[in-house]
C-alpha atoms as a PDB file:
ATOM      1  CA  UNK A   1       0.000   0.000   0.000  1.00  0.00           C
ATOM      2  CA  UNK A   2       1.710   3.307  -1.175  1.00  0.00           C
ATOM      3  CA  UNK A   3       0.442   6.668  -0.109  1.00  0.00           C
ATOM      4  CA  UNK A   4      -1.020   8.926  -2.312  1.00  0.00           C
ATOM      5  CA  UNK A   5       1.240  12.333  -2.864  1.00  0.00           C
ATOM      6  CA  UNK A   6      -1.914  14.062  -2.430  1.00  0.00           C
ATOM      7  CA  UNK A   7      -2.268  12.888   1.050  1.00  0.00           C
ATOM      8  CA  UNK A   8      -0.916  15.597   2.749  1.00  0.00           C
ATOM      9  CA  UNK A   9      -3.327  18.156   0.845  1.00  0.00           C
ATOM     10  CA  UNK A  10      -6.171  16.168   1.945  1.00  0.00           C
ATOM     11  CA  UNK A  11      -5.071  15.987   5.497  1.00  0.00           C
ATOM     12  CA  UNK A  12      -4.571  19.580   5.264  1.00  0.00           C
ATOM     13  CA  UNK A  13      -8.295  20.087   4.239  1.00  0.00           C
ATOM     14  CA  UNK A  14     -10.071  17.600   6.739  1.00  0.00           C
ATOM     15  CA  UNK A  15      -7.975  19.198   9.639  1.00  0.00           C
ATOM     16  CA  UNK A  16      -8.934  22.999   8.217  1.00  0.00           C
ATOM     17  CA  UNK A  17     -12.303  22.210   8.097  1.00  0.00           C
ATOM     18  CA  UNK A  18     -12.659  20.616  11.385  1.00  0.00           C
ATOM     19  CA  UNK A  19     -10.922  23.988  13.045  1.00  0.00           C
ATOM     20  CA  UNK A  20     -13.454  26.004  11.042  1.00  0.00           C
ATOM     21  CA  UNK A  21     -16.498  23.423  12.317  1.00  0.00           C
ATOM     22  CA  UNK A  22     -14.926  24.073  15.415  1.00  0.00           C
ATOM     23  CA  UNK A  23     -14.637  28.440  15.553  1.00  0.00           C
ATOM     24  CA  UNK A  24     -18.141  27.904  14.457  1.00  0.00           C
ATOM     25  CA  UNK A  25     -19.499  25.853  16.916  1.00  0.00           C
ATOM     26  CA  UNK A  26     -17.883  27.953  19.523  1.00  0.00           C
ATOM     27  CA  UNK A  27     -19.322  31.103  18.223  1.00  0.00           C
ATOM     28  CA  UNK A  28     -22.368  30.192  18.252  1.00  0.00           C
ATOM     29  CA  UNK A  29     -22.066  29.360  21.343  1.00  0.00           C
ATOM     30  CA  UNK A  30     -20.636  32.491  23.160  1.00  0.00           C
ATOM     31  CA  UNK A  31     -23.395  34.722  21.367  1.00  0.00           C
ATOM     32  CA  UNK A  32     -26.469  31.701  22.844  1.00  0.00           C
ATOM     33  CA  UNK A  33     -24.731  32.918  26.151  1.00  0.00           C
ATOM     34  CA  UNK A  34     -24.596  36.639  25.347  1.00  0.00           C
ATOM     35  CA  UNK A  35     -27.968  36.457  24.248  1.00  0.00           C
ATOM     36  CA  UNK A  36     -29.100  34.613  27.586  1.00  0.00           C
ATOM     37  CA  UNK A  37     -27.342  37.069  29.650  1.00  0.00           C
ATOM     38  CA  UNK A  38     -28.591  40.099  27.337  1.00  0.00           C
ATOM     39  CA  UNK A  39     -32.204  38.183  28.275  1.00  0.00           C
ATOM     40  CA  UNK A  40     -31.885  38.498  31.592  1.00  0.00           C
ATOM     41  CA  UNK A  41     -32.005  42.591  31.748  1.00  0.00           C
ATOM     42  CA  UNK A  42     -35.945  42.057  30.422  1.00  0.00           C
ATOM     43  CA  UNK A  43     -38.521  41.890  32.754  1.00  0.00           C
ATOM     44  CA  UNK A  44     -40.059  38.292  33.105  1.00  0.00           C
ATOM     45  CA  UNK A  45     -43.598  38.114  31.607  1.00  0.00           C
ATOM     46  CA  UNK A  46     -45.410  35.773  33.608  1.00  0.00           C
ATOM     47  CA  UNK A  47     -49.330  35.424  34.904  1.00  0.00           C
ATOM     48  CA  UNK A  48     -49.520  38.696  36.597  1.00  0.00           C
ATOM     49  CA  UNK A  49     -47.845  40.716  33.335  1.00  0.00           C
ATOM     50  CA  UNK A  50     -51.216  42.363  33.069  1.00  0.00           C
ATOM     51  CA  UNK A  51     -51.625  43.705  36.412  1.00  0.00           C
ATOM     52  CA  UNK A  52     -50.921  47.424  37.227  1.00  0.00           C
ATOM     53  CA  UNK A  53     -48.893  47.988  39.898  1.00  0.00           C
ATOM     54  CA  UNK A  54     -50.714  49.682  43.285  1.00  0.00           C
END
């Protein structure tokens, strides 16, 4: 079994595109946790959202 001479380009491309899955994944998930915190500076809606305040 001899390796192809294009191994090392395709090594090059399955390990570039797992770093970009990667920054991806990870981006998305530090904005879901900005967003959550952003969230968090709303006012819960809940049963009593209607009510007036006395």
């Amino acid at each position: 079994m001899s390796v192809d001479h294009n191994f090392g380009y395709v090594l090059a491309a399955y390990i570039a595109g797992a770093l970009i899955l990667g920054a991806m994944i990870l981006a998305t998930m530090l904005d879901y946790a900005a967003l959550k915190r952003a969230l968090k500076r709303f006012p819960q809606r809940g049963a009593d959202a209607g009510r007036l305040e006395p």
